[in-house]
Protein backbone atom coordinates (compact mmCIF):
# COMPACT_ATOMS: atom_id res chain seq x y z
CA UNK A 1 26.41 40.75 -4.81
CA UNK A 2 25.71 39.36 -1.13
CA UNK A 3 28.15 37.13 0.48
CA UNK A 4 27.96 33.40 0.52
CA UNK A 5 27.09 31.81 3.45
CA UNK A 6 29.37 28.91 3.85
CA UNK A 7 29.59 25.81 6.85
CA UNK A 8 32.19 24.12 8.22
CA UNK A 9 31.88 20.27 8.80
CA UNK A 10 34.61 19.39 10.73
CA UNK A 11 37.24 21.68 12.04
CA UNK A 12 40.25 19.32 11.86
CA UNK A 13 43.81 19.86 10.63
CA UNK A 14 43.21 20.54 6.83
CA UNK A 15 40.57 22.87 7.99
CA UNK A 16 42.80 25.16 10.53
CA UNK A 17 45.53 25.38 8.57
CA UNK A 18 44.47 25.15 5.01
CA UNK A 19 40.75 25.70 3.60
CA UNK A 20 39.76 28.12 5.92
CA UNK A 21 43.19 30.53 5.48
CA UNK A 22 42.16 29.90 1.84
CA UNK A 23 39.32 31.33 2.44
CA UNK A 24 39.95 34.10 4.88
CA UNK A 25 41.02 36.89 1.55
CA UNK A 26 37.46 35.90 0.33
CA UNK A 27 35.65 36.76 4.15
CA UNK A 28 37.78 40.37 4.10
CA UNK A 29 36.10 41.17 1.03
CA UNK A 30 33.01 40.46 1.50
CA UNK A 31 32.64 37.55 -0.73
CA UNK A 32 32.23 34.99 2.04
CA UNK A 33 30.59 34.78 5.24
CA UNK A 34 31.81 32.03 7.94
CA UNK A 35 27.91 30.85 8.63
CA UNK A 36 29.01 27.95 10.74
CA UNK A 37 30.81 25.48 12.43
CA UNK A 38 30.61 22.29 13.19
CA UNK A 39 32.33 20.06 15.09
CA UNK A 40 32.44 17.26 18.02
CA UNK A 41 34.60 19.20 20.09
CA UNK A 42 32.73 21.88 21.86
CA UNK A 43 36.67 23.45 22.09
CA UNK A 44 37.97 23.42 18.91
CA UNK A 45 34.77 25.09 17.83
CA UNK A 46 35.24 27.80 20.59
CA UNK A 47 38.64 28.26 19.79
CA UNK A 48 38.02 28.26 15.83
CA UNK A 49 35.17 30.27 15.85
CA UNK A 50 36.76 33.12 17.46
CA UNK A 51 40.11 32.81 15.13
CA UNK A 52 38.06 33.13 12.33
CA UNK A 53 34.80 34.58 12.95
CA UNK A 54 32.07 32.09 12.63
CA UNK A 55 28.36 33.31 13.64
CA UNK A 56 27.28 30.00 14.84
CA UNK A 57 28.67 26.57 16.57
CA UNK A 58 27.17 22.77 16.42
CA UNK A 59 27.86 19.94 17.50
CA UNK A 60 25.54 18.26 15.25
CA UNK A 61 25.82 18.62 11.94
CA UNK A 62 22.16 17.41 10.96
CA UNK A 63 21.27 20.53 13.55
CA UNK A 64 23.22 22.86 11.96
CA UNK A 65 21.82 22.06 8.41
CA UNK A 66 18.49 22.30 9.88
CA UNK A 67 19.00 25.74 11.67
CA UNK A 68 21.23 27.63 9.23
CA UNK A 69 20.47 29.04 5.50
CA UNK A 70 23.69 28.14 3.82
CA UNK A 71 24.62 28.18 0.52
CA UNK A 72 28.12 26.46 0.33
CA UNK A 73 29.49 23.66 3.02
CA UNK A 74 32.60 21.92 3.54
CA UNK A 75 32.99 18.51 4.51
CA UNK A 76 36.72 17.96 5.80
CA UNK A 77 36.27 14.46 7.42
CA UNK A 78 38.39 11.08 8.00
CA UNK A 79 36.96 9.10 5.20
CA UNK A 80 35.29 6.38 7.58
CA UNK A 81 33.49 9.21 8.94
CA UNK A 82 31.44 10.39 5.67
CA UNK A 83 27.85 8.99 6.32
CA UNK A 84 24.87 11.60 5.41
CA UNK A 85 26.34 15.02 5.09
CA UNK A 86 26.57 14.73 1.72
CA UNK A 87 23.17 13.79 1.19
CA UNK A 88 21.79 16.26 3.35
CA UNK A 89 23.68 18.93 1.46
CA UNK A 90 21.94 17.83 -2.01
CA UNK A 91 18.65 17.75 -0.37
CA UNK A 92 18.80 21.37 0.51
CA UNK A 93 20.25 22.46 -2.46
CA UNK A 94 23.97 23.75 -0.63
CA UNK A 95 26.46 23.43 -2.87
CA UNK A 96 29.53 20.59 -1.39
CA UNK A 97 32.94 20.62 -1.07
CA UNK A 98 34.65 17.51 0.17
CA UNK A 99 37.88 17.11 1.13
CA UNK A 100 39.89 13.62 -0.23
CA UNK A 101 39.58 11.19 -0.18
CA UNK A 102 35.92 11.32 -0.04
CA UNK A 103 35.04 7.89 0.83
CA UNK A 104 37.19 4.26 0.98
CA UNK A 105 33.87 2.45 -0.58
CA UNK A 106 33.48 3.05 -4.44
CA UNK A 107 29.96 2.30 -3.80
CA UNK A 108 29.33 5.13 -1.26
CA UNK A 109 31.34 7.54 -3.52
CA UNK A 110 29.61 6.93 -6.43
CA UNK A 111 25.75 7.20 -4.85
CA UNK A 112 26.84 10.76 -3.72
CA UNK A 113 27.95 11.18 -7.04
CA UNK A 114 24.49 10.33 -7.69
CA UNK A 115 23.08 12.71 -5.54
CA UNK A 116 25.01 15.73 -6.15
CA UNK A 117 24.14 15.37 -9.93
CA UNK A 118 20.46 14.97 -9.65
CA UNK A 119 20.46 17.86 -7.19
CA UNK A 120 22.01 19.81 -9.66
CA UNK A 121 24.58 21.72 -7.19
CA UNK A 122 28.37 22.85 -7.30
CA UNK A 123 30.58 20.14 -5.86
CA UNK A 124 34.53 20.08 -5.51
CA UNK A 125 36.54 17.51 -4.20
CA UNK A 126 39.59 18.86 -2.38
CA UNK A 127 42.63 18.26 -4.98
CA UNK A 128 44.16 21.01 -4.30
CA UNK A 129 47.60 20.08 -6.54
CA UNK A 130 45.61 20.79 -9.30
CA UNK A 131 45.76 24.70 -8.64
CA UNK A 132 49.40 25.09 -8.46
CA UNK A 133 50.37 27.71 -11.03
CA UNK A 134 53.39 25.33 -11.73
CA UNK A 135 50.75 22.67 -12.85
CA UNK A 136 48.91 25.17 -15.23
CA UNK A 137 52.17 25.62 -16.83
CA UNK A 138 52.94 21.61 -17.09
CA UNK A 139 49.62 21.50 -19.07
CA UNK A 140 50.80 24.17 -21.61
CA UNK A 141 54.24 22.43 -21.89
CA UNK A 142 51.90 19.08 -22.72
CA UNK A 143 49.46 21.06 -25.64
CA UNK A 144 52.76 20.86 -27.63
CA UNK A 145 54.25 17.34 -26.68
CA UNK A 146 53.12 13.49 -26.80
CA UNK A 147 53.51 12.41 -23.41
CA UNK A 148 54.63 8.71 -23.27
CA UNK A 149 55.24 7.99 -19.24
CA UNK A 150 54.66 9.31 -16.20
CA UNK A 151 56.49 8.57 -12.85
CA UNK A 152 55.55 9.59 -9.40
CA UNK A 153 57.74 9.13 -6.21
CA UNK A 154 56.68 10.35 -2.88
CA UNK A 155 59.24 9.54 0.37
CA UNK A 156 57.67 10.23 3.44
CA UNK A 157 59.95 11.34 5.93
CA UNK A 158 60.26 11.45 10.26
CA UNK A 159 57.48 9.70 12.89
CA UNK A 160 53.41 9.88 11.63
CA UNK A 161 51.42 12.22 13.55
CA UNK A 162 48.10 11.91 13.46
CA UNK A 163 46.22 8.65 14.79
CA UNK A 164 43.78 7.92 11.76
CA UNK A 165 46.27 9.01 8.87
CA UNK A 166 48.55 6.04 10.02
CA UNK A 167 46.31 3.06 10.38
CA UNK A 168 45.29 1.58 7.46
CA UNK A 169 41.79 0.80 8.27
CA UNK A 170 40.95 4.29 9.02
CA UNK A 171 42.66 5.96 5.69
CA UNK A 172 43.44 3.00 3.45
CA UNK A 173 46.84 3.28 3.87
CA UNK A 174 49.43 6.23 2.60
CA UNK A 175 48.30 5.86 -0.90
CA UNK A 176 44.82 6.08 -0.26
CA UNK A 177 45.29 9.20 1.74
CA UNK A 178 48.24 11.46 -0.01
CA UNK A 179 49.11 9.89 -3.08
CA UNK A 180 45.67 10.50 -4.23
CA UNK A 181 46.96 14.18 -4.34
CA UNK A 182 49.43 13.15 -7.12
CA UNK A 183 47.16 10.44 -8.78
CA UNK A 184 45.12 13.24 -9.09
CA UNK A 185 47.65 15.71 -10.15
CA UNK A 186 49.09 13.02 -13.05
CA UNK A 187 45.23 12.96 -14.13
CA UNK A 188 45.18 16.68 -14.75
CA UNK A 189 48.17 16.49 -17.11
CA UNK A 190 47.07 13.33 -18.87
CA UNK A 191 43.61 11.89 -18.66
CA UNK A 192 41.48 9.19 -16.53
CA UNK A 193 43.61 6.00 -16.03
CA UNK A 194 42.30 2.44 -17.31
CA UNK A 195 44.20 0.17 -15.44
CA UNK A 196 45.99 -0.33 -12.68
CA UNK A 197 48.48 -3.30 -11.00
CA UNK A 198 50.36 -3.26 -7.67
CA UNK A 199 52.33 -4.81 -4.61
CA UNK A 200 53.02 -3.26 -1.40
CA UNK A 201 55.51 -4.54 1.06
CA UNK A 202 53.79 -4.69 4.51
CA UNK A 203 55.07 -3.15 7.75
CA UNK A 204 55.36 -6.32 10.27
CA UNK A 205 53.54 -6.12 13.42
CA UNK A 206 55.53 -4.30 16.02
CA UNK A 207 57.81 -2.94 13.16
CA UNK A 208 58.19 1.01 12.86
CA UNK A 209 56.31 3.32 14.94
CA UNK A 210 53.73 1.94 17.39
CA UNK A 211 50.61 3.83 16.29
CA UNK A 212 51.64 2.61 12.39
CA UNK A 213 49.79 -0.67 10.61
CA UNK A 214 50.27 0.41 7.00
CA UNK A 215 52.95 -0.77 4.25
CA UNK A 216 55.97 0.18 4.01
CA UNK A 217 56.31 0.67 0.40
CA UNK A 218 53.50 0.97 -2.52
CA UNK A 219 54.20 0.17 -5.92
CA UNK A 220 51.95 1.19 -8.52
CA UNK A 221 51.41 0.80 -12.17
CA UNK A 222 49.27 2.37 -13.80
CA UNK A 223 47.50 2.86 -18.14
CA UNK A 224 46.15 5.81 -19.04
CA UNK A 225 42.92 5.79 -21.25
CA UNK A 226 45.21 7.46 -23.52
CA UNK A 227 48.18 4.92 -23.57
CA UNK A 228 50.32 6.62 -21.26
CA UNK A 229 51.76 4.10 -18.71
CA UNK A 230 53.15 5.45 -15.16
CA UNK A 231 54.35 4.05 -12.01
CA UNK A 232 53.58 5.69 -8.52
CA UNK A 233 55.97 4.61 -5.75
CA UNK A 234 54.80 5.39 -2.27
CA UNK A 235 57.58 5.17 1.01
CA UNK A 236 56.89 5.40 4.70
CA UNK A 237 60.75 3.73 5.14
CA UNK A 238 61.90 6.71 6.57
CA UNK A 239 60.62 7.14 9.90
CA UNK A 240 64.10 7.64 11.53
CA UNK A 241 65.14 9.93 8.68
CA UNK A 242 63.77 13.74 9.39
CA UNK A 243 63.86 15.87 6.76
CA UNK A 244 64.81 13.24 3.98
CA UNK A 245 61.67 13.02 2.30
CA UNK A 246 61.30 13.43 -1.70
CA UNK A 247 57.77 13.93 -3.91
CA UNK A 248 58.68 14.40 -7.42
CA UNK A 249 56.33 13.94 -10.96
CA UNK A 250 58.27 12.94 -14.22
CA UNK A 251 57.01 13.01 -17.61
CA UNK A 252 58.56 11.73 -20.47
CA UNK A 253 57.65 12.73 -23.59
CA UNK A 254 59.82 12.13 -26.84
CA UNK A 255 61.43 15.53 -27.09
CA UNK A 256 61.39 16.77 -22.93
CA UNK A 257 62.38 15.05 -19.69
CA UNK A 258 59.65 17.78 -17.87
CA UNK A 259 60.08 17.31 -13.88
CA UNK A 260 57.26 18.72 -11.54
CA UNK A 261 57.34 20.08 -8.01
CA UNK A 262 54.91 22.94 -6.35
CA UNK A 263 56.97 25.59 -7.04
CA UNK A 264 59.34 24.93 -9.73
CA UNK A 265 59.28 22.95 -13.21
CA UNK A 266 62.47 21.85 -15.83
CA UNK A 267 62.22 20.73 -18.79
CA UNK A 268 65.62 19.02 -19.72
CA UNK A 269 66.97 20.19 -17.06
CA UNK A 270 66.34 24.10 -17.47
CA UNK A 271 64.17 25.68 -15.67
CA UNK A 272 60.92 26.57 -17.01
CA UNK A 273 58.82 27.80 -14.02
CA UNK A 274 59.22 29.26 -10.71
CA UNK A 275 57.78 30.97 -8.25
CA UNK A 276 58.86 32.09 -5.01
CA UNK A 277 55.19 30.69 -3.00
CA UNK A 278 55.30 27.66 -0.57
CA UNK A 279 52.35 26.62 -2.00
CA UNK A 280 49.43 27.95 0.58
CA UNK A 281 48.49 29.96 -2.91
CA UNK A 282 47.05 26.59 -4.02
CA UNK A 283 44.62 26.58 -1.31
CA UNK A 284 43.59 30.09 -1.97
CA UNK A 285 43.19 29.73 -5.74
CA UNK A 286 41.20 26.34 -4.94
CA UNK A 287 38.87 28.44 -2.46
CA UNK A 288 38.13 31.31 -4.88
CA UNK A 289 37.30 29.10 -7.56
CA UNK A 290 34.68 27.08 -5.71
CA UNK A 291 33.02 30.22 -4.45
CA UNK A 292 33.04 31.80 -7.77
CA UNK A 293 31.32 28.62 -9.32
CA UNK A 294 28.82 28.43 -6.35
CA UNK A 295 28.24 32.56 -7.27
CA UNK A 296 27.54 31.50 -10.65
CA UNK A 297 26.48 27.74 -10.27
CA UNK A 298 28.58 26.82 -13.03
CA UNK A 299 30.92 23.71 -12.11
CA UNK A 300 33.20 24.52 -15.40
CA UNK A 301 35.03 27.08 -13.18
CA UNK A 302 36.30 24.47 -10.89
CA UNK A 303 39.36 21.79 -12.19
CA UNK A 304 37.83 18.82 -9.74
CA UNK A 305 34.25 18.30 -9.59
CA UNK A 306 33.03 15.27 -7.47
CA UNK A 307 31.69 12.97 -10.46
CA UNK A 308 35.20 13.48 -12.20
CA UNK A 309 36.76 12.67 -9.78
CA UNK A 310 36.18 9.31 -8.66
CA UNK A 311 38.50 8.18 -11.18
CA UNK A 312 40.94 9.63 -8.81
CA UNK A 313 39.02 7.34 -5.75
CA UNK A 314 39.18 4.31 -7.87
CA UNK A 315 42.62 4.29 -9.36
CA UNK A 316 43.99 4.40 -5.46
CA UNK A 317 41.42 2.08 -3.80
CA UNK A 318 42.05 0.13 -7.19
CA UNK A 319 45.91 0.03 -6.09
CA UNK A 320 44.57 -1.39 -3.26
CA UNK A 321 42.94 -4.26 -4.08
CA UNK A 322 45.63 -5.27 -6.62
CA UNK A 323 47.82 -5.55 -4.34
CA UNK A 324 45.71 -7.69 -2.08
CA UNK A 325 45.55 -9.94 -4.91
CA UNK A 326 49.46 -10.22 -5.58
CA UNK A 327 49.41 -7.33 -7.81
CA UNK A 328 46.42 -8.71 -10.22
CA UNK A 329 45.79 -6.09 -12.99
CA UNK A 330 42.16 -4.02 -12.34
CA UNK A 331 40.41 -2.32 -14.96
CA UNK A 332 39.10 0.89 -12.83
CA UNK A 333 35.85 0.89 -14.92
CA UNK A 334 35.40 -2.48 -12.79
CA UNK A 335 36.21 -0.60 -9.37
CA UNK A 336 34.10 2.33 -10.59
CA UNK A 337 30.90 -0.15 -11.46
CA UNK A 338 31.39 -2.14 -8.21
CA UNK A 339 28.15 -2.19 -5.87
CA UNK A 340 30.52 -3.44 -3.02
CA UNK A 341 33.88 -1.91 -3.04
CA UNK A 342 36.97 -2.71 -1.41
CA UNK A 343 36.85 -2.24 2.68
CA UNK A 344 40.01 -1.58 4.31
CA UNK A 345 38.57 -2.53 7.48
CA UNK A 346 38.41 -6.23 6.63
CA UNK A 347 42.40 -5.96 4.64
CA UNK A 348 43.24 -4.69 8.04
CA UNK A 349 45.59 -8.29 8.23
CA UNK A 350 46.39 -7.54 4.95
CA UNK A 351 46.57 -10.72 1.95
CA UNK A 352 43.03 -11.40 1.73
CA UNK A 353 40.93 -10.29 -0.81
CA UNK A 354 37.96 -8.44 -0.05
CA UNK A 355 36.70 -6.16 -3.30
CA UNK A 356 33.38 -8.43 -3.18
């Protein structure tokens, strides 16, 4: 079977250091072929190219689509920053994979949605948590339990370091951005959520690290379709604390206290599941399963699809606009159906509502 030509869209952090490693088993074999790159910097794509042996640079990605016969493309963008590559890809037929979160308007999300369906191709959103072999083995332990509540808490830890993750008009804030991964994560072990109500504490001006305008704390409640309730607690507290940081799933189920991390999983307190990995694996895993459902165009081989997914988008930008109005309960079918969703770059001052 020939390879599959696959583009790069951005050549970021997430890129370097995760998707394309991921990859890199899949180019040795012959499975893949690096088509592609494309990015605004003329260096990082001289630099990445070589590293990892792309045939082609651009600086444009409406060029490159035009120029190059691919048949898979990643999209690993700042949020803000997603306007037509999507749509371009469903035009011609490549099959998409977009990293999260893949928009901060519900309305933008779900017309891509749109497209990608009536173009018929593969599409996977990058939750990546989802191919941990520790969460396979959460869903066995659940085929034999009643789940009743789910807790997430995720401590950030030390000084931000990137510009865009840490202002909350770029990312929607610290939930938006990596607590999706666990949102996510808690959907894969129990089902779409229904609901959601929340209040953040806000990070005064000139409070914390300069570069910083997000809250301080998030917390989240959440109702599962199924009846399941859950809180999320987000924390970027910690910025003078390196190395103090905690990100933790509970489930409680009548019989099992079952606790969740990337490499290891108890289940009243014994120890169920662990592996020695630091978790790159999930990347890989993640990779191989996207190209083997663009091989056989067959989006059943993948765990997170793009149209499943926005329940994921909507139950965090959801959070978001609770909280904005004093933690008013949201049904995320409402979020989900809006034609204008929230936009973080008018909540930039925070309190005022703005899901129109």
């Amino acid at each position: 079977m020939s390879s599959t030509r696959v583009g790069f869209i951005g050549l970021g952090h997430i890129s370097i250091h995760a998707h394309l490693p991921g990859l890199q088993p899949l180019v040795e074999s012959g499975d893949v072929e690096l088509s592609a790159f494309c990015d605004i910097s003329e260096e990082a794509l001289a630099e990445q190219a070589a590293a990892f042996g792309a045939k082609a640079t651009y600086t444009d990605h409406r060029q490159m689509f035009e120029q190059e016969n691919l048949d898979a493309v990643y999209i690993n963008l700042p949020p803000t920053l997603h306007t037509d590559q999507v749509t371009l890809a469903a035009q011609k037929g490549i099959h998409t994979f977009v990293e999260k979160p893949v928009s901060l308007d519900m309305a933008q999300a779900a017309n891509f949605s749109h497209q990608i369906e009536k173009a018929g191709i593969v599409s996977q959103v990058g939750f990546m948590s989802r191919y941990y072999p520790s969460a396979e083995h959460v869903v066995e332990l659940l085929r034999e339990r009643t789940p009743r509540h789910v807790q997430i808490s995720l401590f950030y830890s030390g000084k931000p370091v990137r510009w865009w993750t840490s202002r909350y008009e770029e990312c929607g804030g610290s939930f938006v951005e990596n607590t999706i991964h666990m949102i996510d994560l808690v959907r894969y072990f129990l089902g779409d959520i229904a609901d959601v109500s929340a209040f953040y504490v806000w990070r005064e001006p000139g409070e914390g690290p300069e570069m910083m305008n997000m809250p301080h704390v998030y917390d989240v409640n959440y109702r599962f379709a199924s009846g399941v309730v859950g809180n999320a607690t987000t924390s970027r507290v910690l910025t003078d604390a390196n190395g103090a940081g905690r990100r933790e799933v509970l489930i409680v189920c009548d019989d099992a206290l079952i606790e969740w991390s990337t490499n290891k999983v108890t289940v009243n307190g014994e120890i169920t599941f662990e592996a020695d990995a630091k978790g790159r694996e999930a990347f890989a895993l993640q990779a191989a399963a996207f190209i083997e459902a663009v091989k056989a165009e067959d989006p059943s081989r993948m765990r997170s699809p793009y149209g499943t997914s926005l329940n994921s988008l909507a139950a965090v930008l959801g959070a978001n606009a609770s909280a904005e109005r004093d933690g008013q309960r949201l049904a995320l079918a409402d979020i989900e159906a809006s034609e204008v969703a929230w936009n973080p770059r008018h909540a930039a001052g925070h309190g005022t509502p703005t899901l129109e």
